[in-house]
N, C-alpha and C. Protein backbone atom coordinates (compact mmCIF):
# COMPACT_ATOMS: atom_id res chain seq x y z
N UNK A 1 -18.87 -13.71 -19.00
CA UNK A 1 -18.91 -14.21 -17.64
C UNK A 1 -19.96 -13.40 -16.85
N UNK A 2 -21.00 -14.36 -15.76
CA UNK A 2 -22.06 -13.67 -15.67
C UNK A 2 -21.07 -12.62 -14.41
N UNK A 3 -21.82 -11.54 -13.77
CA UNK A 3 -21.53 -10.45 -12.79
C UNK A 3 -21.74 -10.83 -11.45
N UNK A 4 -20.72 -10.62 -10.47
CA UNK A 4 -21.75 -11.07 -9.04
C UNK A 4 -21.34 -9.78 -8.18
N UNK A 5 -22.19 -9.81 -6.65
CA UNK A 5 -22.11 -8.77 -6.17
C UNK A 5 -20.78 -9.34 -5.34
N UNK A 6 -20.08 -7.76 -5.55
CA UNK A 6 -18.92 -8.02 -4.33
C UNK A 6 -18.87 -6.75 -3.65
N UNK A 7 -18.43 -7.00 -2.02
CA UNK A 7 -18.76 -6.08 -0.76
C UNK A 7 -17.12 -6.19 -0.25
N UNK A 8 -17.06 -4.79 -0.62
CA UNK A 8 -15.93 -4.03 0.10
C UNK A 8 -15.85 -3.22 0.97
N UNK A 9 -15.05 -2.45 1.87
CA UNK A 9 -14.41 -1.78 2.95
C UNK A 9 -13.39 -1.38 2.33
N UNK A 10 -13.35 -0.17 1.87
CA UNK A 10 -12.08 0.48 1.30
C UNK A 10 -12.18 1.88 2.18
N UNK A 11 -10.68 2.03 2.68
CA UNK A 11 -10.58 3.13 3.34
C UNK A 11 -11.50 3.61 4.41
N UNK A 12 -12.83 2.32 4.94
CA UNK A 12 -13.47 3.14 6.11
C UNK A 12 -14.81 3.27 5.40
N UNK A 13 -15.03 3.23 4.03
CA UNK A 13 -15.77 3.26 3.29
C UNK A 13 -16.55 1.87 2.49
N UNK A 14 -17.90 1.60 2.71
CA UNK A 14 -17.98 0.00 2.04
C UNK A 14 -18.85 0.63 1.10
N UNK A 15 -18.76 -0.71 0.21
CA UNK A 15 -18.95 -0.55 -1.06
C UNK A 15 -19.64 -2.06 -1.89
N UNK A 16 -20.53 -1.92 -2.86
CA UNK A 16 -20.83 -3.30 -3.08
C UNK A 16 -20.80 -2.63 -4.77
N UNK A 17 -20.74 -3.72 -5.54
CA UNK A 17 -20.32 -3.57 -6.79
C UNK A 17 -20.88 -4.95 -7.78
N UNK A 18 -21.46 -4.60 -8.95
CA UNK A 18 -21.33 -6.05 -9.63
C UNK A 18 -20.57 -6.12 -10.91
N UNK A 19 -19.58 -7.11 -10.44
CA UNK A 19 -18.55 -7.22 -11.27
C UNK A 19 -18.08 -8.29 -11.71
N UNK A 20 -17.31 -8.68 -13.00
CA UNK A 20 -17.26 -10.07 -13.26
C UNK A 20 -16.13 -10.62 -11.96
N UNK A 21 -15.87 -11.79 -11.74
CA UNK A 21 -15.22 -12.30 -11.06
C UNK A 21 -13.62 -12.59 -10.82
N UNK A 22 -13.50 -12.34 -12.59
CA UNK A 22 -12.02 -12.42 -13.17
C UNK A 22 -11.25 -11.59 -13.10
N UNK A 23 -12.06 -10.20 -12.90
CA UNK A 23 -11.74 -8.87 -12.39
C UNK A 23 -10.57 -8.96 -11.52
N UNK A 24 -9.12 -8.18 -11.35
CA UNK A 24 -8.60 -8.05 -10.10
C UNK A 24 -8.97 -7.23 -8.99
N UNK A 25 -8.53 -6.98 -8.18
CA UNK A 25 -8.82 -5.86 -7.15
C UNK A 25 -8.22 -4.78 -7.64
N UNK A 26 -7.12 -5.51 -7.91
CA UNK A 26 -6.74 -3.60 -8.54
C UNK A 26 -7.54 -2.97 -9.51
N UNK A 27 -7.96 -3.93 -10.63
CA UNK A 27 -8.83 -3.17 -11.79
C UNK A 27 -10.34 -2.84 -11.09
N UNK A 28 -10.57 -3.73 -9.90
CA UNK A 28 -12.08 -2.91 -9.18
C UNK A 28 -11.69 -1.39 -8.63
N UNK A 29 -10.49 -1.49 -7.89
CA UNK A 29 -10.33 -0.51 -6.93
C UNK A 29 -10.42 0.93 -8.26
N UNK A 30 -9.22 0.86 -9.03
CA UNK A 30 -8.90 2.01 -10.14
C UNK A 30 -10.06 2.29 -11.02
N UNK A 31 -10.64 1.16 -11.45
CA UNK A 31 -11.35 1.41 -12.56
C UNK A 31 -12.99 1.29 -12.20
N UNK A 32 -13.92 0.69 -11.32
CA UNK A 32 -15.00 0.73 -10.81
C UNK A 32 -14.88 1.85 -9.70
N UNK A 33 -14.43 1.73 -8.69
CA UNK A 33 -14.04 2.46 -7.58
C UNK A 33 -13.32 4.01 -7.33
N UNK A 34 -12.64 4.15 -8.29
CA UNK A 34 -11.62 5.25 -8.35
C UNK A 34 -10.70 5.87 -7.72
N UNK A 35 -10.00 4.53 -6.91
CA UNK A 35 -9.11 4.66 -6.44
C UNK A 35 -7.40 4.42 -7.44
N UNK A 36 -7.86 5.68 -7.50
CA UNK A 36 -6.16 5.81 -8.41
C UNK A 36 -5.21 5.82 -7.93
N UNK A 37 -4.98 6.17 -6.88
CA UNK A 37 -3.55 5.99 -5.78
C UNK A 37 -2.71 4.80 -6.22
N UNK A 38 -3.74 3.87 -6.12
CA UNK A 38 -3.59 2.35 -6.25
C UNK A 38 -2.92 2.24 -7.99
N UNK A 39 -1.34 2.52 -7.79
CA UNK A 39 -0.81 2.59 -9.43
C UNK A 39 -0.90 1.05 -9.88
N UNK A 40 -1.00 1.07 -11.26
CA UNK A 40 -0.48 -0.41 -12.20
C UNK A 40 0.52 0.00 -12.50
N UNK A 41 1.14 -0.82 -12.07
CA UNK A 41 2.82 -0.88 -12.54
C UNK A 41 3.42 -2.14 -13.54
N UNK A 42 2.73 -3.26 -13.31
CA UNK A 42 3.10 -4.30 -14.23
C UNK A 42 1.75 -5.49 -14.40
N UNK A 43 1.23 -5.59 -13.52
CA UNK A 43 -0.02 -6.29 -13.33
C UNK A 43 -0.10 -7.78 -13.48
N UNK A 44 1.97 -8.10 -12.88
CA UNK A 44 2.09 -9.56 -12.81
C UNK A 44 2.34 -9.94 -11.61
N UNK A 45 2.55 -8.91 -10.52
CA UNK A 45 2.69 -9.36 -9.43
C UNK A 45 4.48 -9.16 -8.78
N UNK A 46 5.07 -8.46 -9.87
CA UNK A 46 6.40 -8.10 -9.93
C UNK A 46 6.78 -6.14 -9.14
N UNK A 47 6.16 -5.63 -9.57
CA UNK A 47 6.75 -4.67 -9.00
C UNK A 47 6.57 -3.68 -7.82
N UNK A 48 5.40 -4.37 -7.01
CA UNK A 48 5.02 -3.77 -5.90
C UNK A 48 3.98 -2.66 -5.86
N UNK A 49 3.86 -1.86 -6.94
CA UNK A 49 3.28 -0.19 -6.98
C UNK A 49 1.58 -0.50 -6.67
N UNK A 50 0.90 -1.56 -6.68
CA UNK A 50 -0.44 -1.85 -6.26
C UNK A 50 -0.41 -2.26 -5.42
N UNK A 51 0.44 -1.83 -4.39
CA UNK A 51 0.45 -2.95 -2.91
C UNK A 51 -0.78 -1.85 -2.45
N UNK A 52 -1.86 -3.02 -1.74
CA UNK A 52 -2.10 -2.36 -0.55
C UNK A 52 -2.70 -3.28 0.57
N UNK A 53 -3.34 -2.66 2.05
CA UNK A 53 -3.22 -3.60 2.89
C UNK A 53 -4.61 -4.32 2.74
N UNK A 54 -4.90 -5.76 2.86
CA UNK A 54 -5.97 -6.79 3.13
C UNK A 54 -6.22 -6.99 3.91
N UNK A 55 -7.19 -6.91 5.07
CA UNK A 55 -7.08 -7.56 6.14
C UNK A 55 -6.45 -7.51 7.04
N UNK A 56 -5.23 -6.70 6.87
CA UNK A 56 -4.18 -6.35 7.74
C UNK A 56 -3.02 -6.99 7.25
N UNK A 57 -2.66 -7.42 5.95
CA UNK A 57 -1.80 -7.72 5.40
C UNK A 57 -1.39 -7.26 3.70
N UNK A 58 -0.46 -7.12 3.76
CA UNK A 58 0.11 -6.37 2.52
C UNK A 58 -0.20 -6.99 1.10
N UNK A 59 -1.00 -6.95 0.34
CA UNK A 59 -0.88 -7.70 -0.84
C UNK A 59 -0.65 -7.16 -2.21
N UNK A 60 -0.21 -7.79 -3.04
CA UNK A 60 -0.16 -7.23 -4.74
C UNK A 60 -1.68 -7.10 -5.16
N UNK A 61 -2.20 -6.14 -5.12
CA UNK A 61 -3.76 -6.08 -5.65
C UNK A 61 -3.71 -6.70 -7.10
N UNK A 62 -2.61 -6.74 -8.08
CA UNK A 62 -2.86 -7.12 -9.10
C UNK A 62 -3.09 -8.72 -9.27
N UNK A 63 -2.69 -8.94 -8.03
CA UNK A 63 -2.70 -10.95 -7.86
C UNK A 63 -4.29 -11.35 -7.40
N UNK A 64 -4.94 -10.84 -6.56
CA UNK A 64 -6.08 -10.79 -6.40
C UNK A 64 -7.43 -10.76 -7.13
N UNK A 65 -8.02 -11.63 -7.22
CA UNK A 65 -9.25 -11.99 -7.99
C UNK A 65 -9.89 -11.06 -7.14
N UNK A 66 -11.17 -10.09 -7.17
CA UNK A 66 -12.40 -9.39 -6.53
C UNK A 66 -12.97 -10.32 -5.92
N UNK A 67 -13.27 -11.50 -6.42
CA UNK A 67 -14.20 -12.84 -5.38
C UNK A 67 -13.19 -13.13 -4.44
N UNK A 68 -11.86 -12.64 -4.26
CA UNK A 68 -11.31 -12.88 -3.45
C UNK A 68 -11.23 -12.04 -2.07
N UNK A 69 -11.29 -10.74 -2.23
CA UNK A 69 -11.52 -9.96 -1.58
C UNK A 69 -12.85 -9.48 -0.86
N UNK A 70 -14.00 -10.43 -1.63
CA UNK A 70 -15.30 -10.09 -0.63
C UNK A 70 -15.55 -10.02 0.71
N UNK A 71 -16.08 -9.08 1.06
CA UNK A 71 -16.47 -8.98 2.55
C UNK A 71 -14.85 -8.63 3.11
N UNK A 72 -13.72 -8.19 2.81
CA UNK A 72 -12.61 -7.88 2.74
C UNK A 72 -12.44 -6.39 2.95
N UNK A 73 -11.40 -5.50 4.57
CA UNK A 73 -11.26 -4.70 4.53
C UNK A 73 -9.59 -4.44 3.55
N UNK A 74 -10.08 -2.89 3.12
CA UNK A 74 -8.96 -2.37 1.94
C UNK A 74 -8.61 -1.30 2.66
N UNK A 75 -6.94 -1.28 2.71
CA UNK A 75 -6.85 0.34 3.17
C UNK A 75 -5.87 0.66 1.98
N UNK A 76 -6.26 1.91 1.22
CA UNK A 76 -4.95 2.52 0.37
C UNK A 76 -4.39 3.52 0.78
N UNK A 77 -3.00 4.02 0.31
CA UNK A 77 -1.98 4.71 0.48
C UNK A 77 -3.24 6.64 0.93
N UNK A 78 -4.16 6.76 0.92
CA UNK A 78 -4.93 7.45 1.05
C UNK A 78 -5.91 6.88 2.42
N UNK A 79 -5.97 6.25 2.88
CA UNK A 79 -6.62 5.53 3.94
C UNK A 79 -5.84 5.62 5.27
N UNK A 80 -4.18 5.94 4.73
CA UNK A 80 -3.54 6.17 5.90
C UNK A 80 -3.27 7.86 5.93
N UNK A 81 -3.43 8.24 5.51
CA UNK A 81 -3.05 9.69 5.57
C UNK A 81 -3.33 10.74 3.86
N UNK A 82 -3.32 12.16 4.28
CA UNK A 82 -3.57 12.89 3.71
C UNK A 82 -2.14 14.41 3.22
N UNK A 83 -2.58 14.44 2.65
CA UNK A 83 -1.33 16.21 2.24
C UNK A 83 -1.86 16.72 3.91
N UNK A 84 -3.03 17.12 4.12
CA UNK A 84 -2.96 17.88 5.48
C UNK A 84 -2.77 16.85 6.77
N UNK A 85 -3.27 15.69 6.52
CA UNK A 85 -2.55 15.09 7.81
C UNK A 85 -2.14 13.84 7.63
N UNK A 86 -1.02 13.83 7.48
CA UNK A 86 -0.21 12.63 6.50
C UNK A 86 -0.26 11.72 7.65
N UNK A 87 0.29 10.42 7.63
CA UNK A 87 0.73 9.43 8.42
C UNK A 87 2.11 9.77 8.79
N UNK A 88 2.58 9.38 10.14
CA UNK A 88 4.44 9.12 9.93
C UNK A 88 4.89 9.21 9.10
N UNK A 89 4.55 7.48 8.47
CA UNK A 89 5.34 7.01 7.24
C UNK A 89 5.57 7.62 6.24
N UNK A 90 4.16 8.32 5.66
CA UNK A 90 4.19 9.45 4.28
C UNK A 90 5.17 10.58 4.81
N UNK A 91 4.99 11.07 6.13
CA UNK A 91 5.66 12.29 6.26
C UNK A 91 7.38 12.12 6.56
N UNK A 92 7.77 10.70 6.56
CA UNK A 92 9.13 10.56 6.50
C UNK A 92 9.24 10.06 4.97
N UNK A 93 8.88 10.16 3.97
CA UNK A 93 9.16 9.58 2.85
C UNK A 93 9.16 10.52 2.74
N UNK A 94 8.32 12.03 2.87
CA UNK A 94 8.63 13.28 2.16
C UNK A 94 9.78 14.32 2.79
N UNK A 95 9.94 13.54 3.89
CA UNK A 95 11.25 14.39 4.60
C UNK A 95 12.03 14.14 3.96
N UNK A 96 12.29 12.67 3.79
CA UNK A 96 13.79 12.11 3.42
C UNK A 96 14.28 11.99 2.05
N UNK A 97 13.18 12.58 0.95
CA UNK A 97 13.29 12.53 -0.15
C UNK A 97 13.23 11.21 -0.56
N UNK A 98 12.44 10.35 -0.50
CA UNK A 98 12.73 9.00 -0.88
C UNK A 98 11.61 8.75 -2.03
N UNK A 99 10.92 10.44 -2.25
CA UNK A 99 10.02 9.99 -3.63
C UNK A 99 10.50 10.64 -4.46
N UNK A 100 10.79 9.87 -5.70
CA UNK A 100 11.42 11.03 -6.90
C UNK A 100 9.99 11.02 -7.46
N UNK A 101 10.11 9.99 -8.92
CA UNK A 101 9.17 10.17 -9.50
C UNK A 101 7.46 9.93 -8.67
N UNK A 102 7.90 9.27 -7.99
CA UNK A 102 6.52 8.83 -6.55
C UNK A 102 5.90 7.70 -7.02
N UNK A 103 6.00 7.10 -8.23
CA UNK A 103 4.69 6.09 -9.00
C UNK A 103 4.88 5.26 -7.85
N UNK A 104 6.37 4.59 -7.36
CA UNK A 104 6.43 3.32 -6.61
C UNK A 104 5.78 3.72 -5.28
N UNK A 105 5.93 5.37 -4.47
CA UNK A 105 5.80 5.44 -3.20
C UNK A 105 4.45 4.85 -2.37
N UNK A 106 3.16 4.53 -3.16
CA UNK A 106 2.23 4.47 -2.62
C UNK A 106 2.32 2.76 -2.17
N UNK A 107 2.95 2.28 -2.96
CA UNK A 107 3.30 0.46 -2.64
C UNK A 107 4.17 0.82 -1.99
N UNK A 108 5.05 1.57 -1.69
CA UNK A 108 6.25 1.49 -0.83
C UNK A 108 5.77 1.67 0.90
N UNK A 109 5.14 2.78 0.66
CA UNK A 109 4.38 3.41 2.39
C UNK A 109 3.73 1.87 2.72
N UNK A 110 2.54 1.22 1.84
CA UNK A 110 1.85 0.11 2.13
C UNK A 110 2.87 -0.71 2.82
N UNK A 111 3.65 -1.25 2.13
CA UNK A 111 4.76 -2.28 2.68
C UNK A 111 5.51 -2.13 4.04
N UNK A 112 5.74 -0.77 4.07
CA UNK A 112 6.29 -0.42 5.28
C UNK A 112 5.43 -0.21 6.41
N UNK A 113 4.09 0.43 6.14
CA UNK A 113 3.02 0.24 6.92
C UNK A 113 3.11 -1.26 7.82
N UNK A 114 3.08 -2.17 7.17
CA UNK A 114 2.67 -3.67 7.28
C UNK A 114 4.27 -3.98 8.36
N UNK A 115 5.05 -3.83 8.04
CA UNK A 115 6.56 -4.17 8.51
C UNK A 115 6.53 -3.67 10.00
N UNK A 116 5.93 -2.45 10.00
CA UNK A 116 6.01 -1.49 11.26
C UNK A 116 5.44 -2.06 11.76
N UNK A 117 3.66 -2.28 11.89
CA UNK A 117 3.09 -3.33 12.28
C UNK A 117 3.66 -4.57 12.88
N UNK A 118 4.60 -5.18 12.06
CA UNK A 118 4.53 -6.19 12.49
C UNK A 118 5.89 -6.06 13.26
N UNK A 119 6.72 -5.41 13.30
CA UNK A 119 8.17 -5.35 13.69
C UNK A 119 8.63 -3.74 13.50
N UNK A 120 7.82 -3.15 14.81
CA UNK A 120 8.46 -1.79 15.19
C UNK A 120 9.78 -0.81 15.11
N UNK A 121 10.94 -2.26 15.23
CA UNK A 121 12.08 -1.67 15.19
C UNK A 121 12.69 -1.97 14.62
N UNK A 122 12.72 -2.29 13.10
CA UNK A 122 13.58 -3.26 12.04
C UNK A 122 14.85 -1.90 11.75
N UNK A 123 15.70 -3.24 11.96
CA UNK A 123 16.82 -2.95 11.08
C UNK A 123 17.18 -2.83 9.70
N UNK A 124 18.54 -2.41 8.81
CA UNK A 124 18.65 -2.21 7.87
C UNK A 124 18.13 -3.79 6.74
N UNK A 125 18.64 -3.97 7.23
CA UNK A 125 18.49 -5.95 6.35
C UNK A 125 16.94 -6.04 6.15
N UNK A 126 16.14 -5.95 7.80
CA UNK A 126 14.68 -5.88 7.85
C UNK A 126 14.00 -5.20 6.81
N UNK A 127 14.50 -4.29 6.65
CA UNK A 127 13.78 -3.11 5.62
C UNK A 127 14.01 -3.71 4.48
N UNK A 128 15.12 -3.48 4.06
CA UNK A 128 15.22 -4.13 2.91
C UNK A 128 14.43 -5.20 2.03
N UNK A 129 14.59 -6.49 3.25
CA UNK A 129 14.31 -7.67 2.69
C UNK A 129 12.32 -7.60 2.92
N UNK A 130 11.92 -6.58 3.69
CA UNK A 130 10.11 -6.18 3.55
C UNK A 130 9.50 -5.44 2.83
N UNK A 131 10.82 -4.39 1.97
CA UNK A 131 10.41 -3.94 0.71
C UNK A 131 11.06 -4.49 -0.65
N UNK A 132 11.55 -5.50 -0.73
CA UNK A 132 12.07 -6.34 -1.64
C UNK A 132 10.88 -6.67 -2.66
N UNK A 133 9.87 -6.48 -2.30
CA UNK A 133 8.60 -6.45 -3.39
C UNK A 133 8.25 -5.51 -4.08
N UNK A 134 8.92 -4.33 -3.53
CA UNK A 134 8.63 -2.81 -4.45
C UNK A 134 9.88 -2.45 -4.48
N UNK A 135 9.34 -2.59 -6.63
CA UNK A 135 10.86 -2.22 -7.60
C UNK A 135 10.72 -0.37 -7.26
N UNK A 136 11.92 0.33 -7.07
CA UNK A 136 11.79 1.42 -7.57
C UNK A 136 12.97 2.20 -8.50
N UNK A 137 12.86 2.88 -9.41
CA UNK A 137 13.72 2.66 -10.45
C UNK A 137 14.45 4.44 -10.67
N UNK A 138 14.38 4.92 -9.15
CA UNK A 138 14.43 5.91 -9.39
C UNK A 138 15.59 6.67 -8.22
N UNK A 139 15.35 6.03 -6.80
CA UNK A 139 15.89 6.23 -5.77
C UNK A 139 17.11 5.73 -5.30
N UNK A 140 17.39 4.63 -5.83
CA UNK A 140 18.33 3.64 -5.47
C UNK A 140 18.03 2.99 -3.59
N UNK A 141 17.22 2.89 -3.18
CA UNK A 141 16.63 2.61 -1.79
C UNK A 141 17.56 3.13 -0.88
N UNK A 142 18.65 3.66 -0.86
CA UNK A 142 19.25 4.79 0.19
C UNK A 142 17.91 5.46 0.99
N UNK A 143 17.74 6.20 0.48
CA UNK A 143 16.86 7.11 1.18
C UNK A 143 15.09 6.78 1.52
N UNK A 144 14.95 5.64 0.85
CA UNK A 144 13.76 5.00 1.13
C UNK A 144 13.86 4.41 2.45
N UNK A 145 15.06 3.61 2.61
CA UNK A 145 15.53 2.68 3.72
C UNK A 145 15.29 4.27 5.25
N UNK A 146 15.75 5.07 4.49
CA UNK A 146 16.07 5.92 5.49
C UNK A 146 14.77 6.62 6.02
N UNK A 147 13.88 6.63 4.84
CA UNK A 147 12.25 6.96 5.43
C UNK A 147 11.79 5.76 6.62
N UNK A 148 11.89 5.13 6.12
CA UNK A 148 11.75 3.53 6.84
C UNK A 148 12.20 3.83 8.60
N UNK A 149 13.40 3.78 8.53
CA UNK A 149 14.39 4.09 9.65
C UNK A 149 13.45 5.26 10.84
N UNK A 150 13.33 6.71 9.98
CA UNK A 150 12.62 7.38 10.32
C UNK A 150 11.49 7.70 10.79
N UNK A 151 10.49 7.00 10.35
CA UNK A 151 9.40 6.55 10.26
C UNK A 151 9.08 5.65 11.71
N UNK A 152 9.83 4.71 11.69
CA UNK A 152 9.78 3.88 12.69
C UNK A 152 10.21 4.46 14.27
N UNK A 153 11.51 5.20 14.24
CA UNK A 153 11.32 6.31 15.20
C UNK A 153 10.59 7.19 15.52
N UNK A 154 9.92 7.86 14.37
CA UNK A 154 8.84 8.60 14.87
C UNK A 154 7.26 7.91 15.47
N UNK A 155 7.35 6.54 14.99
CA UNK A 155 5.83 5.92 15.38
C UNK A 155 6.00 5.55 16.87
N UNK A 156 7.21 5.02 16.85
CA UNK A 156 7.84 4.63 18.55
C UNK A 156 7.96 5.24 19.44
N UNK A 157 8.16 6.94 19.09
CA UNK A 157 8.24 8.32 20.32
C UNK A 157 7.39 8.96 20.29
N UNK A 158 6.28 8.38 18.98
CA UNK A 158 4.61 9.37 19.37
C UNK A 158 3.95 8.24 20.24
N UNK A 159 4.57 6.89 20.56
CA UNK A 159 3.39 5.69 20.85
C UNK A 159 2.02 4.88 19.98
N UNK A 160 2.94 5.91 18.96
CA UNK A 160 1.54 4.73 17.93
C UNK A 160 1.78 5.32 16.26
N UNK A 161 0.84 4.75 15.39
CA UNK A 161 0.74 4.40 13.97
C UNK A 161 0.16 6.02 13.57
N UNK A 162 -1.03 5.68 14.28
CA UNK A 162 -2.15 7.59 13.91
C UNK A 162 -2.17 8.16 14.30
């Protein structure tokens, strides 16, 4: 399959690349790009761990064709925050213990990112049913829910996301 150019915005950062077309985003982001954050977890669109945001919306990078994403801003689980200056969200997932093994947390923050966004003050059900796309096989979502919870109080009494 011949190569075409594709133009990204990842993290604040653009990027042009020639790549076949069949390519996903996730295999551009990890494997051209080197954004490893961005885990494979199943690469059918099942377990959430490649979520990240499109455009301002949450997607399975593994569902995504690269011709799909052209001219397309990317933010990953690294785009929102850092070890020295984390986001909310990261810094209530690490309060609340809601990362064991962590593979799922970087699709998990994404998802919740997007939720907050869109609905500041979700309830328990809310949470739930907006991370219902990221399996995690480690936490039992107690304490994820509770990053969530947290998270959302803290974005609401600083007045904002950053």
């Amino acid at each position: 399959m011949e190569e075409k150019t594709i133009n990204l915005t990842v993290n604040g950062r653009k990027h042009e690349l020639k790549i076949t077309p069949n390519t996903t985003l996730l295999r551009a982001l990890r494997d051209q790009l080197g954004y490893t954050e961005v885990k494979n977890g199943c690469e059918s669109g099942d377990c959430g761990a490649c979520t990240v945001i499109m455009d301002g919306k949450a997607v399975n990078s593994c569902m995504v064709l690269i011709w799909q994403a052209d001219g397309s801003e990317i933010v990953t689980v690294t785009g929102l925050g850092d070890a020295n200056h984390p986001h909310p969200i990261q810094q209530a997932f690490a309060d609340s213990g809601a990362s064991q093994c962590g593979f799922c947390t970087p699709g998990m923050v994404m998802s919740t990112y997007t939720l907050l966004e869109e609905n500041p003050h979700p309830n328990e059900d809310e949470i739930r049913m907006a991370l219902s796309g990221n399996l995690c096989r480690c936490t039992g979502y107690g304490h994820i829910v509770q990053a969530v919870q947290q998270a959302a109080e803290e974005m609401s009494s600083s007045g904002g996301q950053k």
